[in-house]
N, C-alpha and C. Protein backbone atom coordinates (compact mmCIF):
# COMPACT_ATOMS: atom_id res chain seq x y z
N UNK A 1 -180.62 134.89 -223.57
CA UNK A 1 -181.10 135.77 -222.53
C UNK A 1 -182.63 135.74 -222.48
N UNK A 2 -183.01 135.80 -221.32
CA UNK A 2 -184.53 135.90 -221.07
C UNK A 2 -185.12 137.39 -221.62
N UNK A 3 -186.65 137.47 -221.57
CA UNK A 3 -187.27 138.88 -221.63
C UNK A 3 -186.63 139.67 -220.54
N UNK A 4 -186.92 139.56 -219.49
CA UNK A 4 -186.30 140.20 -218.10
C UNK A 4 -185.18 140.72 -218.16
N UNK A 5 -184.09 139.44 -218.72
CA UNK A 5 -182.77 140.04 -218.85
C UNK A 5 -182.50 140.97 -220.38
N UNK A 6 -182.84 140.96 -221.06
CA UNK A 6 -182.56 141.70 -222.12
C UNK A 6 -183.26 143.20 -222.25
N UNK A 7 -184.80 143.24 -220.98
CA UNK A 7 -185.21 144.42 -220.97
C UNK A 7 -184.35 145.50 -219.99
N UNK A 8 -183.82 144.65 -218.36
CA UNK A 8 -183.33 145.10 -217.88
C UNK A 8 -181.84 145.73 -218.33
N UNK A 9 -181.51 144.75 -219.45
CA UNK A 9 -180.22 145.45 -219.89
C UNK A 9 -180.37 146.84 -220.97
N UNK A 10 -181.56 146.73 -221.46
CA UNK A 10 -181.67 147.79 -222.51
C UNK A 10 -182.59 149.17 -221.53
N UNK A 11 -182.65 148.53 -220.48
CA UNK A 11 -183.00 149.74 -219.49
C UNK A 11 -181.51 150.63 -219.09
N UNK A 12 -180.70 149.54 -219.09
CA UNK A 12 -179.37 150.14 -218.07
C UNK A 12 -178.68 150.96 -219.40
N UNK A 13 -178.71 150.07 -219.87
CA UNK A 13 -177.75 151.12 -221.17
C UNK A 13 -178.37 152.45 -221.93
N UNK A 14 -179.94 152.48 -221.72
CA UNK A 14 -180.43 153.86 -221.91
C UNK A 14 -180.67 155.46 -220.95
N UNK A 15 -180.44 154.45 -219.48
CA UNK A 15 -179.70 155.07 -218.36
C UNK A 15 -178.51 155.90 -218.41
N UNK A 16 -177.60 155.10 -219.34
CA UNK A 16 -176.32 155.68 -219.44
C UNK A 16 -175.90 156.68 -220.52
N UNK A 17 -177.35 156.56 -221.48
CA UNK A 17 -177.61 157.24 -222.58
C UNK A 17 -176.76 156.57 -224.20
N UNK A 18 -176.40 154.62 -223.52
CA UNK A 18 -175.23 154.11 -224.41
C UNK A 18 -177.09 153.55 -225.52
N UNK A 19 -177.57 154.29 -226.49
CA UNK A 19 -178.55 153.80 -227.32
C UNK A 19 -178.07 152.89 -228.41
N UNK A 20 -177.24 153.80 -228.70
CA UNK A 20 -176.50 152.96 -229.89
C UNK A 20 -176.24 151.48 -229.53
N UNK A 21 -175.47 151.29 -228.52
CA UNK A 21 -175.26 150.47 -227.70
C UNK A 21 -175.77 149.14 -228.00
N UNK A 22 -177.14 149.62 -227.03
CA UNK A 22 -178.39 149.11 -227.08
C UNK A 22 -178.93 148.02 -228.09
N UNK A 23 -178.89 148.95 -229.08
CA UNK A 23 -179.52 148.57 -230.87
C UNK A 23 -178.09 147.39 -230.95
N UNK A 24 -176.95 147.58 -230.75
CA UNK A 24 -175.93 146.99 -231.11
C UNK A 24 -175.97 145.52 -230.97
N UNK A 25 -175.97 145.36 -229.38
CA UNK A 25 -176.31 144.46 -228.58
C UNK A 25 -177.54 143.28 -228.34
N UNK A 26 -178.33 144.33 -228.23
CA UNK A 26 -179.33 143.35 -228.21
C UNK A 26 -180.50 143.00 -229.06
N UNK A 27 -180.68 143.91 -230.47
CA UNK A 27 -181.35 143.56 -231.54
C UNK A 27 -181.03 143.07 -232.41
N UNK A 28 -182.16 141.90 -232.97
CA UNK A 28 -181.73 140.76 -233.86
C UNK A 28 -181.61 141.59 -235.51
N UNK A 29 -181.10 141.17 -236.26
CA UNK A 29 -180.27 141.83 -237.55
C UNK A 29 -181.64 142.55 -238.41
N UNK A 30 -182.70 141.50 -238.12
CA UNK A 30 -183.93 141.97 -239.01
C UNK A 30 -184.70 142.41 -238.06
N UNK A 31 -184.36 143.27 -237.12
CA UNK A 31 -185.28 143.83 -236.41
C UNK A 31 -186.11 144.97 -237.10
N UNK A 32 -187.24 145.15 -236.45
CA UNK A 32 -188.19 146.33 -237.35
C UNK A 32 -188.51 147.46 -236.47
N UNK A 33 -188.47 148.93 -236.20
CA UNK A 33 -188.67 149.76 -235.68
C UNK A 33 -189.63 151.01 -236.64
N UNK A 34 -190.87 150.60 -235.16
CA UNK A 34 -191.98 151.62 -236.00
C UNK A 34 -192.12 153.15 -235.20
N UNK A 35 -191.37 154.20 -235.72
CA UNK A 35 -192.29 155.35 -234.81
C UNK A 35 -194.09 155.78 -235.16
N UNK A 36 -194.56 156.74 -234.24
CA UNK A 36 -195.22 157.58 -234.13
C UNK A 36 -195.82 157.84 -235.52
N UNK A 37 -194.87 158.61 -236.56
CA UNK A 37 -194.44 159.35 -237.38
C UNK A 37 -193.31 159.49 -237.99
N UNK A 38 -193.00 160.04 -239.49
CA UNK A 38 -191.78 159.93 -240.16
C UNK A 38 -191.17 161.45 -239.85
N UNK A 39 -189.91 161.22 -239.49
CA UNK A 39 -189.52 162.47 -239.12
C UNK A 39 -188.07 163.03 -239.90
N UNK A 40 -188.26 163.74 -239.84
CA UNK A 40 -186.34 164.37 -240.76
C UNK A 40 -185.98 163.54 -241.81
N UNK A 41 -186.92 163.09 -242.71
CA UNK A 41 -186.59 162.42 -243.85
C UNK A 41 -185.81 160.74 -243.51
N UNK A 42 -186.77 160.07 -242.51
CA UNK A 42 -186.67 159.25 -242.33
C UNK A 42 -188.25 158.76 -242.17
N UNK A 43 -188.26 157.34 -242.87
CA UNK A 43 -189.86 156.73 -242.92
C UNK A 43 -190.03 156.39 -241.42
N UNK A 44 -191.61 156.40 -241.26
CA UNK A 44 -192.22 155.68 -239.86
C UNK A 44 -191.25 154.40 -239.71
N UNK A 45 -191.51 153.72 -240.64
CA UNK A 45 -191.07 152.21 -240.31
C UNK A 45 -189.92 151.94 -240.93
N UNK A 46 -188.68 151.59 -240.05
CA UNK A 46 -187.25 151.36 -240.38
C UNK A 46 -187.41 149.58 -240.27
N UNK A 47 -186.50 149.26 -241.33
CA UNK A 47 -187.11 147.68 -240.92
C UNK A 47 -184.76 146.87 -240.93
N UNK A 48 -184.21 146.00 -240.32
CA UNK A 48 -182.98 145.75 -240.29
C UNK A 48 -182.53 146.78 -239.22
N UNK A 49 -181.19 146.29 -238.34
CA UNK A 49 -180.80 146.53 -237.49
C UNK A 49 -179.79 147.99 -237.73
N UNK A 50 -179.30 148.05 -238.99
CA UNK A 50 -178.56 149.46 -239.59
C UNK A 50 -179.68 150.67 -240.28
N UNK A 51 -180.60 150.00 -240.84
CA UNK A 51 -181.68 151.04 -240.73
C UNK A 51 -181.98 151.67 -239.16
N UNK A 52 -182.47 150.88 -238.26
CA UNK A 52 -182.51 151.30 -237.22
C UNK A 52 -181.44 151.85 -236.39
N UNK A 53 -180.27 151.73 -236.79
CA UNK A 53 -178.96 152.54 -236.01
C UNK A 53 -179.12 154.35 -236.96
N UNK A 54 -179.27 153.74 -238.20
CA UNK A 54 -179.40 155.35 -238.89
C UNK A 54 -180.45 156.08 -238.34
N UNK A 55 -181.25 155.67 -238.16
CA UNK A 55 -182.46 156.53 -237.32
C UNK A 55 -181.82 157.18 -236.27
N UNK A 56 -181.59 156.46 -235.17
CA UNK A 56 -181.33 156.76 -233.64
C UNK A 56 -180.04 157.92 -234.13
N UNK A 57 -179.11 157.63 -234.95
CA UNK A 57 -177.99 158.45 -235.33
C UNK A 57 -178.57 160.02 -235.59
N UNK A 58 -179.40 160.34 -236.61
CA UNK A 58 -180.49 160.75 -237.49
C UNK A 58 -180.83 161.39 -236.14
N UNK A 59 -181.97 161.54 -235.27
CA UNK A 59 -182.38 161.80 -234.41
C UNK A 59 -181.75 162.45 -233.76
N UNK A 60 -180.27 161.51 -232.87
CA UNK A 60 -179.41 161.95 -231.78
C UNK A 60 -178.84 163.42 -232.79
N UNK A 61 -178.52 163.76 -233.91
CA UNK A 61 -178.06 164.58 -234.69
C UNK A 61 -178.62 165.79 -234.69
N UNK A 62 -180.11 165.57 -234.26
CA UNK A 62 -181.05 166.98 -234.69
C UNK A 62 -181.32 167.67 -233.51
N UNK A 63 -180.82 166.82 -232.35
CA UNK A 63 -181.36 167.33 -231.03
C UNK A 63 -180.39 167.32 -230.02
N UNK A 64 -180.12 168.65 -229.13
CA UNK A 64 -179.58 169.19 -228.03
C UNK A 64 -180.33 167.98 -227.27
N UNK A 65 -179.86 167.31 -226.28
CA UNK A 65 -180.66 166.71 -224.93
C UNK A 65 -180.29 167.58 -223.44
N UNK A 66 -181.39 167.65 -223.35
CA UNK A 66 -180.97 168.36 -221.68
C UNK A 66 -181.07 167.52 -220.90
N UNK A 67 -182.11 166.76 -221.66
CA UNK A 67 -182.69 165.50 -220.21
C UNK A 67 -183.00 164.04 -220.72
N UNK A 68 -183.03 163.23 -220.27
CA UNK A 68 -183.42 161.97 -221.05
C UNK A 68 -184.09 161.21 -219.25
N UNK A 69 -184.83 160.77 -219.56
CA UNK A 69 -185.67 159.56 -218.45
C UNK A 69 -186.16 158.40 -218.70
N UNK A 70 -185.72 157.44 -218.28
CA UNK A 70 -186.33 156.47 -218.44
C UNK A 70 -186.52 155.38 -217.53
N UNK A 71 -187.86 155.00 -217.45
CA UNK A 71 -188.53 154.16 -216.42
C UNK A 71 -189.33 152.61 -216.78
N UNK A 72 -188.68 152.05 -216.05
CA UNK A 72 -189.22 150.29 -216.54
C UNK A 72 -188.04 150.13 -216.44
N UNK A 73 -188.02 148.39 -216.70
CA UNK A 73 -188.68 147.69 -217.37
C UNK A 73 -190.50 147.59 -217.06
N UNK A 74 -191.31 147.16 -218.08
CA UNK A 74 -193.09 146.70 -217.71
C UNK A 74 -192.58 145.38 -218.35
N UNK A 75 -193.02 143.82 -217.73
CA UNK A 75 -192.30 143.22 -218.15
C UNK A 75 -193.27 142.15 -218.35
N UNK A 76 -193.77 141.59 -219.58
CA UNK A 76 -194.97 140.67 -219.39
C UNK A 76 -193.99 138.89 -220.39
N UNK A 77 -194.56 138.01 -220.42
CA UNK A 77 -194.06 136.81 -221.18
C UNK A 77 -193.49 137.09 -222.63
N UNK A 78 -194.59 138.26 -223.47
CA UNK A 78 -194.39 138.04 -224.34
C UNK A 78 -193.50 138.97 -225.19
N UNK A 79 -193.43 140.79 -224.08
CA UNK A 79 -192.52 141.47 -224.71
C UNK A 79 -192.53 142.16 -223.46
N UNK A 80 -191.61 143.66 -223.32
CA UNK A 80 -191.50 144.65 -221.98
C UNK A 80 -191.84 145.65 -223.07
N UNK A 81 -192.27 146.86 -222.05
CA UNK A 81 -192.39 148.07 -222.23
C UNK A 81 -191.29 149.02 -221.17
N UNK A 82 -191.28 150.21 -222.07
CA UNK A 82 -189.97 150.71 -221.36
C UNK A 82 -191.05 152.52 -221.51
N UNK A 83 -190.99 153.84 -220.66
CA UNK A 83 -191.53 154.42 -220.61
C UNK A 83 -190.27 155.23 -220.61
N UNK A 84 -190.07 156.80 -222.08
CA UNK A 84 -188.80 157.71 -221.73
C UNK A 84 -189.60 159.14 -221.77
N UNK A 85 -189.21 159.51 -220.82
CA UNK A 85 -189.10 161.42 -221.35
C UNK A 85 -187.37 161.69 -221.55
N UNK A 86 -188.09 162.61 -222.15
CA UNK A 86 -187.28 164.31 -222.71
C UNK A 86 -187.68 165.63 -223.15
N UNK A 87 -186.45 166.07 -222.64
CA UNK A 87 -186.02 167.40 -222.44
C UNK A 87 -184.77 167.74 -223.83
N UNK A 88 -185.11 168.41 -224.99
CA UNK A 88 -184.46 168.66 -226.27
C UNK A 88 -184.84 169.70 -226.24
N UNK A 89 -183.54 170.20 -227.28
CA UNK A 89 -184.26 171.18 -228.50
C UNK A 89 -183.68 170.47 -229.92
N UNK A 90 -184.47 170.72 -230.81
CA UNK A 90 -184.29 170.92 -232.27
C UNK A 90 -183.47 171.94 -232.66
N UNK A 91 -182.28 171.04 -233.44
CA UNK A 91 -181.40 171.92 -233.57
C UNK A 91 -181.36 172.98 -234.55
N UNK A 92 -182.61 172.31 -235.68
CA UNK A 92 -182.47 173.25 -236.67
C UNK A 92 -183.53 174.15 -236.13
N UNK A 93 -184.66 174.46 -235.73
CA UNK A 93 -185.81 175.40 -235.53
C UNK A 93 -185.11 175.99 -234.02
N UNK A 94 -184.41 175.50 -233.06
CA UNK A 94 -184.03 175.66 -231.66
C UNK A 94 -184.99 175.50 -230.77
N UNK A 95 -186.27 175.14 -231.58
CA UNK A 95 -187.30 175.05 -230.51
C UNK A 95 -187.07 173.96 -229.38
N UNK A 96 -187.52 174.02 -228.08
CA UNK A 96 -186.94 173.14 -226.68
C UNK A 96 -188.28 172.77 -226.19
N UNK A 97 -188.28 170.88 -226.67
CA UNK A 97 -189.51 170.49 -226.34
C UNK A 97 -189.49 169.19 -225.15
N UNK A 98 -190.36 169.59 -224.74
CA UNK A 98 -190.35 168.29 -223.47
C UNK A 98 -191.98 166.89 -224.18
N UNK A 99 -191.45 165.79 -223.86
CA UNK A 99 -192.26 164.98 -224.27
C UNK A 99 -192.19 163.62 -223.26
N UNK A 100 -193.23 162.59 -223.42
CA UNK A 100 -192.76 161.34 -222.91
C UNK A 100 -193.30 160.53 -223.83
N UNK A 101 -193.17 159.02 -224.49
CA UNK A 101 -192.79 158.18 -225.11
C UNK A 101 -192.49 156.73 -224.64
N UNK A 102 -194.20 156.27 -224.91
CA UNK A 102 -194.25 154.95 -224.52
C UNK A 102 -193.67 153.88 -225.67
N UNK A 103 -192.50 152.89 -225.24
CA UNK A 103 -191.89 151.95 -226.04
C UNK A 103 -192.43 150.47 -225.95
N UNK A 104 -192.54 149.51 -226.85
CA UNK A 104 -193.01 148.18 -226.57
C UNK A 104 -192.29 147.20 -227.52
N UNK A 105 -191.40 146.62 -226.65
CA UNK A 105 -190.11 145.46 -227.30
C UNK A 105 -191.05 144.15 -226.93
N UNK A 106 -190.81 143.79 -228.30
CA UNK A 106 -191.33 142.10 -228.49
C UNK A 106 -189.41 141.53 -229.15
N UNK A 107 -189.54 140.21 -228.20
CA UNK A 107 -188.59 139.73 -227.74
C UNK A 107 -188.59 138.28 -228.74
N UNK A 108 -187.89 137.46 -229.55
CA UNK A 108 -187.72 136.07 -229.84
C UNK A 108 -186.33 136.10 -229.59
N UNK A 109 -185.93 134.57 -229.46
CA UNK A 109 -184.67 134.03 -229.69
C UNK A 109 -183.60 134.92 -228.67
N UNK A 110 -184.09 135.54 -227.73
CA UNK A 110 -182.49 136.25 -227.00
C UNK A 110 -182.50 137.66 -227.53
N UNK A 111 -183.06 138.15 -228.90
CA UNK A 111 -183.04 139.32 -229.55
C UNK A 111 -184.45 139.96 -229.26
N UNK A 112 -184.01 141.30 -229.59
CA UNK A 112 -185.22 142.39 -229.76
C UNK A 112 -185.64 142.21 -231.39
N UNK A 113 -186.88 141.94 -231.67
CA UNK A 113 -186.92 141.43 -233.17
C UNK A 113 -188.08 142.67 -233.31
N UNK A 114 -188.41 143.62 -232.67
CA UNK A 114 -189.58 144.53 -232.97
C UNK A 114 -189.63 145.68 -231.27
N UNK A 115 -189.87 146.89 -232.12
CA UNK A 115 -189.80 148.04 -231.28
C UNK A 115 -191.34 148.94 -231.84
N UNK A 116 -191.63 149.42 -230.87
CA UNK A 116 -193.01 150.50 -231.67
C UNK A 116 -192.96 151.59 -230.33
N UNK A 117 -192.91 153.21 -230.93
CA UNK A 117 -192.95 153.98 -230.20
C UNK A 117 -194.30 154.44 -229.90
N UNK A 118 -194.86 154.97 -229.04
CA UNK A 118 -196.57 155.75 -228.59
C UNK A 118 -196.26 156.67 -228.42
N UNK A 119 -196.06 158.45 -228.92
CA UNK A 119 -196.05 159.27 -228.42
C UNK A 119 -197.75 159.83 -227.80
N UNK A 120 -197.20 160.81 -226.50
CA UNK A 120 -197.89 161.37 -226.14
C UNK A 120 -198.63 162.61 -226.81
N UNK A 121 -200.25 162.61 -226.40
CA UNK A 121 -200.81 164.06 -227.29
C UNK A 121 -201.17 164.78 -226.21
């Protein structure tokens, strides 16, 4: 699969809210995923494709979604960017936070081999 096609597909399936999906499908086994920050007793940097499913699991676990958005593909030769908001709360504090969250997939071989999140300040 091309950049194009593998961004547009990881656009559609986060549309549908299928993330897991996503990670399933189209990231290569040693993929590396860097957030922001380490959050809920998970490090910044998850590195393998089941590290990175425990995260997203991890995450989807702590938080009510009211809303999820997401816009892109941004689609250049060498990787896409994908742009999400949300609308949560934290399940343990209940606090209900809205945010948006710039993503940047670098692409080899047909796979997603690297993810890095930008939160907003």
């Amino acid at each position: 699969m091309t950049i194009p096609d593998i961004a547009t597909q990881l656009v559609a399936l986060c549309k549908e809210g299928k993330f897991h999906a996503a990670i399933e499908t189209l990231y290569s086994d040693d993929a590396t995923s860097l957030e922001p920050m380490s959050f809920g007793g998970m490090p910044r940097e998850s590195k393998g494709k089941a590290a990175i499913l425990a995260k997203a699991e991890l995450w989807q676990g702590a938080h009510e979604v009211h809303a999820m958005g997401v816009d892109g593909p941004f689609v250049s030769p060498e990787f896409f960017a994908v742009i999400f908001t949300m609308d949560v709360t934290n399940k343990a504090s209940g606090k209900r936070m809205q945010g948006r969250e710039f993503a940047l997939y670098t692409v080899a071989d047909g796979k997603i081999t690297s993810d890095q999140f930008l939160g907003g300040v």
